[in-house]
C-alpha atoms as a PDB file:
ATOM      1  CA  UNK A   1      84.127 109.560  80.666  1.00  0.00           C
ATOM      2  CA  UNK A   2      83.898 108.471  84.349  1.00  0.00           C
ATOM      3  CA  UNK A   3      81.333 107.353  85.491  1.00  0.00           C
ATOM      4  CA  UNK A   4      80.028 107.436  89.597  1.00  0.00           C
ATOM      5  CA  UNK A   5      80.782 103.999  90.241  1.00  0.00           C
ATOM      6  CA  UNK A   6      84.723 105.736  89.101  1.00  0.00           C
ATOM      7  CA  UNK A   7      85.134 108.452  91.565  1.00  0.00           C
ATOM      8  CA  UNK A   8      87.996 108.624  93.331  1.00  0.00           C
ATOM      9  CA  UNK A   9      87.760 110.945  95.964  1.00  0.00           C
ATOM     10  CA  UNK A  10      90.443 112.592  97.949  1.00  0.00           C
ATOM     11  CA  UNK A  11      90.461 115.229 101.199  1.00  0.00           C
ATOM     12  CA  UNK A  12      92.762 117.846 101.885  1.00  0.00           C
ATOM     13  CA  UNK A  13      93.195 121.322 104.006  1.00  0.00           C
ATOM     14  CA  UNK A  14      94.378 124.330 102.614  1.00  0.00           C
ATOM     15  CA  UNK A  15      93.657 128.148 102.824  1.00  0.00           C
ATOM     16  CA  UNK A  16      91.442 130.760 100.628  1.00  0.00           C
ATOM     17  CA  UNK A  17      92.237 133.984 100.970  1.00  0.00           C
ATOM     18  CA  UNK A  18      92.379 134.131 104.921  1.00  0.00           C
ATOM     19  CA  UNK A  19      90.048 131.355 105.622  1.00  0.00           C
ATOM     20  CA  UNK A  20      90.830 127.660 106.913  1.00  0.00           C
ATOM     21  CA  UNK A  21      89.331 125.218 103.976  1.00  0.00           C
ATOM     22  CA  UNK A  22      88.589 121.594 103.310  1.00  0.00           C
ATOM     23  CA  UNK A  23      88.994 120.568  99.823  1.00  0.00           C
ATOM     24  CA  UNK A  24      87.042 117.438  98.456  1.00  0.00           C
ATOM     25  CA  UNK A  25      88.271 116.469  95.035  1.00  0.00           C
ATOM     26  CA  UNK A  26      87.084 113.938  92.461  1.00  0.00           C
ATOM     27  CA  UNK A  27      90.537 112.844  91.507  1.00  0.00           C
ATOM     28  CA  UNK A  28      89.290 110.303  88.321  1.00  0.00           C
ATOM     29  CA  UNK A  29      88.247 112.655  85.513  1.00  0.00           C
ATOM     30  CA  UNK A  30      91.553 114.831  85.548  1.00  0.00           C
ATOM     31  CA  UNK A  31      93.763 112.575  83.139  1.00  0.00           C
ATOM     32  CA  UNK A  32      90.999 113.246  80.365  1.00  0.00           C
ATOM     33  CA  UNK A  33      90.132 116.849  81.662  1.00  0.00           C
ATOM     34  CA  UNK A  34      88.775 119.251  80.286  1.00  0.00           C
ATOM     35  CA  UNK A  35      85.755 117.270  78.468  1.00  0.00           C
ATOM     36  CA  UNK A  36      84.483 119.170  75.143  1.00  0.00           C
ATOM     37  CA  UNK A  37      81.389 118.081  75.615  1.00  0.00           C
ATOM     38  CA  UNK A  38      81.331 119.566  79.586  1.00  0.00           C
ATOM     39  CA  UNK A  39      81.749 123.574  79.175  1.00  0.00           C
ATOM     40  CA  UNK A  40      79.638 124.325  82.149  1.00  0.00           C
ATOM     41  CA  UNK A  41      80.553 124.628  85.249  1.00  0.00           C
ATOM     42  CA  UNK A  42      77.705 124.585  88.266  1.00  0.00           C
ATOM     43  CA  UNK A  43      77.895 125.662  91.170  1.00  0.00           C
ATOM     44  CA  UNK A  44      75.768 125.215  94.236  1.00  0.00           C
ATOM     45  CA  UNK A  45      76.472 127.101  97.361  1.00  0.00           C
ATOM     46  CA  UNK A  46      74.969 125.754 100.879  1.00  0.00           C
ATOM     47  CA  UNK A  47      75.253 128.199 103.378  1.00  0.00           C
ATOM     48  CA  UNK A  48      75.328 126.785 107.363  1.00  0.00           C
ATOM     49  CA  UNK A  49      75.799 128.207 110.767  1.00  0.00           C
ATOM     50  CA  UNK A  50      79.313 127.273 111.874  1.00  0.00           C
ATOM     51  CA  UNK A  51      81.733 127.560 114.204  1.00  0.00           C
ATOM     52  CA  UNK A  52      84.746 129.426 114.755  1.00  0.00           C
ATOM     53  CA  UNK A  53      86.572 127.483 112.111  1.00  0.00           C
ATOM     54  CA  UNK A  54      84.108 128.199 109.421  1.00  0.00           C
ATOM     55  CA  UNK A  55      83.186 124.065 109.469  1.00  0.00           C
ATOM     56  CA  UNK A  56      79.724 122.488 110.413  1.00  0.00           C
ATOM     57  CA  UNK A  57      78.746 120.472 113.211  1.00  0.00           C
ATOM     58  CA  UNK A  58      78.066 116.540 112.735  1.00  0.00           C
ATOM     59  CA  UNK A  59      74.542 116.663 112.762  1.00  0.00           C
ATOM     60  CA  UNK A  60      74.852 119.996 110.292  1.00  0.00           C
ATOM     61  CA  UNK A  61      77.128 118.596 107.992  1.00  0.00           C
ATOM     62  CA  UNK A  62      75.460 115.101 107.560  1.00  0.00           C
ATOM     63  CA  UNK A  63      72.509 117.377 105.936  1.00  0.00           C
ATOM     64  CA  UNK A  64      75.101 118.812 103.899  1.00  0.00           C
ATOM     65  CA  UNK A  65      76.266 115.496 102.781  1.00  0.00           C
ATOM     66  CA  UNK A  66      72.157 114.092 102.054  1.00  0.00           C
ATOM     67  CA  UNK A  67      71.975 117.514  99.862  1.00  0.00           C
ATOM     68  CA  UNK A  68      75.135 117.014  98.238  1.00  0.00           C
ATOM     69  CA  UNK A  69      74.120 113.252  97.034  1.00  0.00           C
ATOM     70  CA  UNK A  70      70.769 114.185  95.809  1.00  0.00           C
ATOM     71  CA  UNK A  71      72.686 116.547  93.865  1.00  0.00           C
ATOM     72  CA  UNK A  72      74.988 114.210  92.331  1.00  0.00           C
ATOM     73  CA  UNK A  73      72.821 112.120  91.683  1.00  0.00           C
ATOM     74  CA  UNK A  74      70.582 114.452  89.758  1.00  0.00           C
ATOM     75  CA  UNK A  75      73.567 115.642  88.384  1.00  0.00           C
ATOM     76  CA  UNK A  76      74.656 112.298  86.967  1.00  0.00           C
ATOM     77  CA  UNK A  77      71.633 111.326  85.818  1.00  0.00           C
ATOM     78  CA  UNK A  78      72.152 114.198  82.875  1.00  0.00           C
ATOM     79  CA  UNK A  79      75.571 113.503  82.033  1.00  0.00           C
ATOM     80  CA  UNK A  80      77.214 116.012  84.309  1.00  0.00           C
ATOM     81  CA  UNK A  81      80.219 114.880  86.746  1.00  0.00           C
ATOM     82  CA  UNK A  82      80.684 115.694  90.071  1.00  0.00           C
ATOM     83  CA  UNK A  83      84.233 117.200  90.580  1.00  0.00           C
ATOM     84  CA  UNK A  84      84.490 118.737  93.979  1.00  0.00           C
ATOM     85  CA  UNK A  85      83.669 120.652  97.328  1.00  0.00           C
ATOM     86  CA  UNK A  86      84.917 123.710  99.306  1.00  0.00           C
ATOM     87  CA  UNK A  87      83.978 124.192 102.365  1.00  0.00           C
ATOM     88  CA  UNK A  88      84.609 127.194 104.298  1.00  0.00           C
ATOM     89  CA  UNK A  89      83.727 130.456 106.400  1.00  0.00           C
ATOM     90  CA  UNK A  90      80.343 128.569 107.058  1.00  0.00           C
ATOM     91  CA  UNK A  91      79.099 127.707 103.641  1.00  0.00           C
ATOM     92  CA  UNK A  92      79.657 124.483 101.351  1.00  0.00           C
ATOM     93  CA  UNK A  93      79.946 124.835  97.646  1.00  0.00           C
ATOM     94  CA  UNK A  94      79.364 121.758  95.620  1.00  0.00           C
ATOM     95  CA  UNK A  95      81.413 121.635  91.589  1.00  0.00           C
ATOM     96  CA  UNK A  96      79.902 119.729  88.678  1.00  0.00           C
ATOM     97  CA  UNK A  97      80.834 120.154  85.250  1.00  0.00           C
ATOM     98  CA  UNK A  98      77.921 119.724  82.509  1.00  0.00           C
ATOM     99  CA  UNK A  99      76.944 120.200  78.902  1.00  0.00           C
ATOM    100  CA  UNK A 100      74.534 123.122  79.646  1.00  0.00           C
ATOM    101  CA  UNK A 101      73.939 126.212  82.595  1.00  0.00           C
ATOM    102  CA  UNK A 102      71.720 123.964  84.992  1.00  0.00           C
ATOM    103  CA  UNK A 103      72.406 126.357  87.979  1.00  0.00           C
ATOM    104  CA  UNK A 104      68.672 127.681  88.096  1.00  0.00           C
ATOM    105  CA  UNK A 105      67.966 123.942  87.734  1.00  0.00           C
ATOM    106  CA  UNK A 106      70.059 122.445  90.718  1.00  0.00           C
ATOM    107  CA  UNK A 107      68.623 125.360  92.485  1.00  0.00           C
ATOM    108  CA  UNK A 108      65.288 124.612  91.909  1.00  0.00           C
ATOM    109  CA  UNK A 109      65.778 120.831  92.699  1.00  0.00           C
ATOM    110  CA  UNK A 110      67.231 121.378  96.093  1.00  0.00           C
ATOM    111  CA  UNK A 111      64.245 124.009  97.065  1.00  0.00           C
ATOM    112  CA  UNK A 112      61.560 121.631  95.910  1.00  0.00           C
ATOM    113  CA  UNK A 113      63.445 118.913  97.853  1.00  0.00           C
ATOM    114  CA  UNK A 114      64.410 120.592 101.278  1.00  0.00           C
ATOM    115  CA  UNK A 115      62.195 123.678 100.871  1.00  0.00           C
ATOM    116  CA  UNK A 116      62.599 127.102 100.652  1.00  0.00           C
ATOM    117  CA  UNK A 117      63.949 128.387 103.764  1.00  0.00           C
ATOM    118  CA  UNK A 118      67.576 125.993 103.279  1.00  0.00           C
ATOM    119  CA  UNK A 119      70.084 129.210 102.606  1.00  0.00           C
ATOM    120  CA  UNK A 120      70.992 127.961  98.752  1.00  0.00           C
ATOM    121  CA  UNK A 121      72.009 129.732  95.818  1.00  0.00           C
ATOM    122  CA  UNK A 122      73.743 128.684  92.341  1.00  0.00           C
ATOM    123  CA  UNK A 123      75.690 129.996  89.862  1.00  0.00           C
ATOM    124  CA  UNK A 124      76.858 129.089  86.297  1.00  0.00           C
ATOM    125  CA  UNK A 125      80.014 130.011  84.217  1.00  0.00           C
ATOM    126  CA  UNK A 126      81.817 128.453  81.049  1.00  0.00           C
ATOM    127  CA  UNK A 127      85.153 126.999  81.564  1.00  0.00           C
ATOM    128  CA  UNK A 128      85.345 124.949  78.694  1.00  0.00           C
ATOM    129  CA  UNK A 129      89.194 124.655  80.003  1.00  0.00           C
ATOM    130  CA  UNK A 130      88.238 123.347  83.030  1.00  0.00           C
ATOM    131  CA  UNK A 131      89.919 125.931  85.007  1.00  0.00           C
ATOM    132  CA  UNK A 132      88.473 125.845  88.251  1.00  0.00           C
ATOM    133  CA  UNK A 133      88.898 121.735  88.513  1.00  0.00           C
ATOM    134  CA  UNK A 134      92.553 122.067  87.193  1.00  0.00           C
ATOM    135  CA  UNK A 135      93.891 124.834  88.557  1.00  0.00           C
ATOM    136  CA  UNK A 136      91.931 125.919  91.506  1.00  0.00           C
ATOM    137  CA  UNK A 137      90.758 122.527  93.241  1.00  0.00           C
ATOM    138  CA  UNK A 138      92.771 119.759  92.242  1.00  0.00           C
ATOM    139  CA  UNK A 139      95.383 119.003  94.800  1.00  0.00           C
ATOM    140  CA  UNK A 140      99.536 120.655  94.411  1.00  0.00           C
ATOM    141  CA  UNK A 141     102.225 118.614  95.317  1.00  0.00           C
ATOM    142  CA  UNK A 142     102.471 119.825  98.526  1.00  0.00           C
ATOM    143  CA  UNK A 143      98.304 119.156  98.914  1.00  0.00           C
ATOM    144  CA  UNK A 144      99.130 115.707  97.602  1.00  0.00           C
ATOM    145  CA  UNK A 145     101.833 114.948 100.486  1.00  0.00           C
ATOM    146  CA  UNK A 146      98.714 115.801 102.936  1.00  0.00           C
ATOM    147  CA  UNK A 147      96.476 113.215 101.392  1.00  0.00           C
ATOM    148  CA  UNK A 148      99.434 110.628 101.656  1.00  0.00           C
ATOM    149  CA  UNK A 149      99.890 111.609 104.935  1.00  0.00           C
ATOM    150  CA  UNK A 150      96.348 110.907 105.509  1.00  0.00           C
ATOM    151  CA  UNK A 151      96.175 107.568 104.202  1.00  0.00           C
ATOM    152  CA  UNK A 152      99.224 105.847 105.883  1.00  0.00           C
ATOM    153  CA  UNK A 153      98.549 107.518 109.320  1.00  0.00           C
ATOM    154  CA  UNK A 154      94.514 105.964 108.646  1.00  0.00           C
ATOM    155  CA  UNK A 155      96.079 102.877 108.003  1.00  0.00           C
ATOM    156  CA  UNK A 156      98.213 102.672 111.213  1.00  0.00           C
ATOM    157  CA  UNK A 157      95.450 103.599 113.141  1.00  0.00           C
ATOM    158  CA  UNK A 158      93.504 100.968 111.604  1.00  0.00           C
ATOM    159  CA  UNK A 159      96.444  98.292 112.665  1.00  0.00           C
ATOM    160  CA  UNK A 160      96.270  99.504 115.918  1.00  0.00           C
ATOM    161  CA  UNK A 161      99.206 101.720 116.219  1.00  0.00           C
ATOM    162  CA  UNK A 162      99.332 104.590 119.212  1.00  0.00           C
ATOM    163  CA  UNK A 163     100.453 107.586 117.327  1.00  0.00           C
ATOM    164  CA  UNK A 164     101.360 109.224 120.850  1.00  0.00           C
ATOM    165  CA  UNK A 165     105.015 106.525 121.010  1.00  0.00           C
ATOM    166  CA  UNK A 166     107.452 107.863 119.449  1.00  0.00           C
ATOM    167  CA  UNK A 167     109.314 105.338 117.211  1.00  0.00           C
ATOM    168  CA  UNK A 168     111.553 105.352 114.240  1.00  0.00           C
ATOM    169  CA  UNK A 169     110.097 107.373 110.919  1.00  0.00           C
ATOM    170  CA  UNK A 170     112.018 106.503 107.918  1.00  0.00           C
ATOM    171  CA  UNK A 171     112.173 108.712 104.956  1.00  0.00           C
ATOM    172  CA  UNK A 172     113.487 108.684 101.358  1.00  0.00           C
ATOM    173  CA  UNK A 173     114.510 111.705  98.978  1.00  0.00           C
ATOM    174  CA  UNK A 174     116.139 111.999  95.706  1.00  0.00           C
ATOM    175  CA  UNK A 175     118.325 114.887  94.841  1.00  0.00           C
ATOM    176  CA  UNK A 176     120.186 115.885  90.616  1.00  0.00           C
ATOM    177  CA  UNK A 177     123.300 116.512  92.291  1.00  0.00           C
ATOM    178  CA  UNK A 178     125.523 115.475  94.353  1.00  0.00           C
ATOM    179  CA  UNK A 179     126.112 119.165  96.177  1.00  0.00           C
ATOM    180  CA  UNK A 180     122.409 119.051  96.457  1.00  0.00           C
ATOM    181  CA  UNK A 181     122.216 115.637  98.251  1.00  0.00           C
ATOM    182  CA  UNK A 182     124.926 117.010 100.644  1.00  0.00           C
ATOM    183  CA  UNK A 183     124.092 119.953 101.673  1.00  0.00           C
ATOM    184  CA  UNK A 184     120.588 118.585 102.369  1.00  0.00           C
ATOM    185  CA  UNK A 185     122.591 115.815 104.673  1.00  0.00           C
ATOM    186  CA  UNK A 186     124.465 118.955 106.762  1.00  0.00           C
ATOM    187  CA  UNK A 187     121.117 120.328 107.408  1.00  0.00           C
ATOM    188  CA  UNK A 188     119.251 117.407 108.611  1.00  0.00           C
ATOM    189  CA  UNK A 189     122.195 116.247 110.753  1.00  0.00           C
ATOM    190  CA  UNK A 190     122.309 119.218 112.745  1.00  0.00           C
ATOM    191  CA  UNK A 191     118.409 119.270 113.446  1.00  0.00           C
ATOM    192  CA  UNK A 192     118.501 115.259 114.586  1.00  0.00           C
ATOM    193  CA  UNK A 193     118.326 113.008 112.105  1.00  0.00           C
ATOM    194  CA  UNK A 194     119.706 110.049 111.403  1.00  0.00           C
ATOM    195  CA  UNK A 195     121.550 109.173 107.129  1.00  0.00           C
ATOM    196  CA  UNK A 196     121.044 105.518 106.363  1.00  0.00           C
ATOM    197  CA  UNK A 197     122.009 104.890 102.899  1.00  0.00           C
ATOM    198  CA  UNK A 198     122.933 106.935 100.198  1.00  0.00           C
ATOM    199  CA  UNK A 199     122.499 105.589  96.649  1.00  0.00           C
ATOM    200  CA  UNK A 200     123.421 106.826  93.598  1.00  0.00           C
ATOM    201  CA  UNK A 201     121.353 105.606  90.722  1.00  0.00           C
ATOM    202  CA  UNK A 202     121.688 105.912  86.588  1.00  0.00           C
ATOM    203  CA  UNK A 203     122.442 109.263  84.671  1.00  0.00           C
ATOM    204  CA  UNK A 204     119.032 111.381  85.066  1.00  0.00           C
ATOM    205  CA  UNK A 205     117.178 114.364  86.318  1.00  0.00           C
ATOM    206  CA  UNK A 206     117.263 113.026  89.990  1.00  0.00           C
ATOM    207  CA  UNK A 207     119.870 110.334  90.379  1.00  0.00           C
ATOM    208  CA  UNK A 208     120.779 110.880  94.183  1.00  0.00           C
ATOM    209  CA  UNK A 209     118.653 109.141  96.952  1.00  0.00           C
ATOM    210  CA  UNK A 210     119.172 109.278 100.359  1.00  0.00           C
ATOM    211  CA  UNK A 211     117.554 107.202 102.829  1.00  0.00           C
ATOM    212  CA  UNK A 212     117.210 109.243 106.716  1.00  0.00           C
ATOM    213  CA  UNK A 213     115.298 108.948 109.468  1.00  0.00           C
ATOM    214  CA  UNK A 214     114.125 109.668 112.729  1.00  0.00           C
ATOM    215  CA  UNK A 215     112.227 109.593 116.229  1.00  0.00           C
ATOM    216  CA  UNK A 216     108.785 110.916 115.805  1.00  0.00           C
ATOM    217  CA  UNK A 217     105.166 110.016 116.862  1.00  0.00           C
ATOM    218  CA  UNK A 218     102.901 109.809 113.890  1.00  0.00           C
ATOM    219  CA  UNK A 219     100.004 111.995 114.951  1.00  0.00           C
ATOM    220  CA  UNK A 220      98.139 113.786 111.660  1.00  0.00           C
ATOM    221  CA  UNK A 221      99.719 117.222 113.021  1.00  0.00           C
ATOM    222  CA  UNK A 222     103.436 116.108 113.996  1.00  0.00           C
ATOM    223  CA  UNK A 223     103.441 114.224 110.333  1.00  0.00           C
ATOM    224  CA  UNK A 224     102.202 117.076 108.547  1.00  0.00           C
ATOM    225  CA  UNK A 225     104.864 119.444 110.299  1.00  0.00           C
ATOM    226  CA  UNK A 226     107.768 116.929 109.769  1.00  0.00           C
ATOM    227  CA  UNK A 227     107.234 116.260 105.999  1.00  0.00           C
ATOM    228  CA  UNK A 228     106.368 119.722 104.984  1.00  0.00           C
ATOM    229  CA  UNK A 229     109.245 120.970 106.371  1.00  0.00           C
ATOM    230  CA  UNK A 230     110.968 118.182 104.486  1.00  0.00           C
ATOM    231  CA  UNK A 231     109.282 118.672 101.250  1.00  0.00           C
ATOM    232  CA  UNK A 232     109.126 122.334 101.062  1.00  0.00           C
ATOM    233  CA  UNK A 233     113.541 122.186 101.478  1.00  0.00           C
ATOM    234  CA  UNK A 234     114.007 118.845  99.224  1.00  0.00           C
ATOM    235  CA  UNK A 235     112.093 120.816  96.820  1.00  0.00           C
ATOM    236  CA  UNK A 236     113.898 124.000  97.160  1.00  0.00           C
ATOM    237  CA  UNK A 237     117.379 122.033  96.476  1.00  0.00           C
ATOM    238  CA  UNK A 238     115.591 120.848  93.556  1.00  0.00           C
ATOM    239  CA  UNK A 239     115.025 117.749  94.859  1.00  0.00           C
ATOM    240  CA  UNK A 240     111.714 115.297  95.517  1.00  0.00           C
ATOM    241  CA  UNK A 241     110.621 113.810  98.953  1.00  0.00           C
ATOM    242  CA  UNK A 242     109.856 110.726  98.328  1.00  0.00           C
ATOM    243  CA  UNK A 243     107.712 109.884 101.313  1.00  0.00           C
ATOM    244  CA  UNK A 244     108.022 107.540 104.649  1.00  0.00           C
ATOM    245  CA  UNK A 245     107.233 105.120 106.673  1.00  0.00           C
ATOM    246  CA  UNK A 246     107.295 103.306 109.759  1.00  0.00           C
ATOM    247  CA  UNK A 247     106.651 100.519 112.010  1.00  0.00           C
ATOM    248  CA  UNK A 248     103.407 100.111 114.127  1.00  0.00           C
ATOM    249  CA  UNK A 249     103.618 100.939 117.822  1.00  0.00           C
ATOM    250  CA  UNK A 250     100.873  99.579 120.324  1.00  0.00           C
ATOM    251  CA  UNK A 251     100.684  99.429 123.896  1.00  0.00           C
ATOM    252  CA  UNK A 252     101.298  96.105 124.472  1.00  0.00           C
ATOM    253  CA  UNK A 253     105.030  96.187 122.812  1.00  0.00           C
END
């Protein structure tokens, strides 16, 4: 079972039912998920005043985030595990999985610890299938494009790249067929790209890959438009985007 010092924790946007949401998911325990011994799931609901995005202020949602670890903690401490956090339409709800209903516990913790007039309540359910984890916060696909996203734009900016200059974005795909791999060429062709290799590999499921590119700045928002575009047609040709890349770009050059 992981432990804390094992959490691997990734962010990502997405939607429920009409509201804007930011996912928080433990990534570690979902190789060995669902646990038998972890049929409980807990959850704790923080309610906040927010603004017009449904998200909290800095100063709101580092409370949120001193709640949230005194709640892990306590969580931990009995065997439970932290799996994620929704937040949304002004409230924050907080997932742990554990061998019994501690939801009138938590509650009680976070009362006696912040006081009464904090806008908390908890709830308990089985899901001895892990349900909620597996299918309802751990990241699709498409979420986990996002997070990649994330992380090699982070790590630009960390290298001191300008995501405003527009410089060359290189991208790789794999396709099953070779009328799948084409027509995908005709289409990006005609909206600007560039083809630089085509390879075809061994006999298997996806045995075409085609390298492309183009001009782009890497901003979080052009990034995410680009490759979900990308992704969402690769995938409808049966295909897989394979991600991208690029150089940095700095003022200086």
């Amino acid at each position: 079972m992981s432990d804390e010092s094992e959490e691997q924790w990734e962010v990502y946007p997405g939607r429920v039912s009409d509201d804007f949401a930011m996912f928080a998911v433990n990534l570690a325990p979902q190789p060995d998920a669902p646990f038998d011994n972890l049929r409980w799931l807990n959850i704790i609901r923080l309610g906040f005043e927010s603004s017009t995005n449904g998200m909290p202020d800095g100063e709101t949602n580092a409370f949120l985030y001193e709640v949230e670890d005194m709640l892990s903690a306590k969580a931990g401490a009995r065997g439970a595990i932290h799996v994620g956090r929704l937040t949304l339409a002004g409230r924050r709800e907080l997932f742990f999985y554990a061998a019994t209903n501690d939801a009138d516990l938590m509650l009680s913790v976070v009362q006696e610890e912040f006081g009464d007039e904090l806008d908390v309540d908890a709830l308990g359910q089985l899901d001895p299938e892990w349900k909620v984890y597996l299918d309802f916060l751990y990241p699709s696909p498409l979420d986990f494009q996002r997070i990649h996203n994330q992380r090699v734009v982070r790590l630009l900016g960390e290298n001191g790249d300008n995501p405003a200059i527009p410089r060359q974005v290189d991208h790789t795909a794999v396709f099953p067929t070779n009328e799948s791999l084409r027509t995908f060429m005709r289409e990006i062709a005609d909206n600007g790209f560039a083809i630089d290799e085509t390879v075809e590999g061994d006999d298997g499921e996806l045995r075409f890959r085609l390298m492309f590119s183009n001009e782009s700045p890497t901003d979080l928002g052009t990034i995410d438009r680009l490759t979900i575009g990308l992704f969402v047609r690769i995938e409808e040709l049966g295909g897989m985007y394979d991600g991208w890349g690029c150089p940095i770009a700095t003022d200086d050059e």
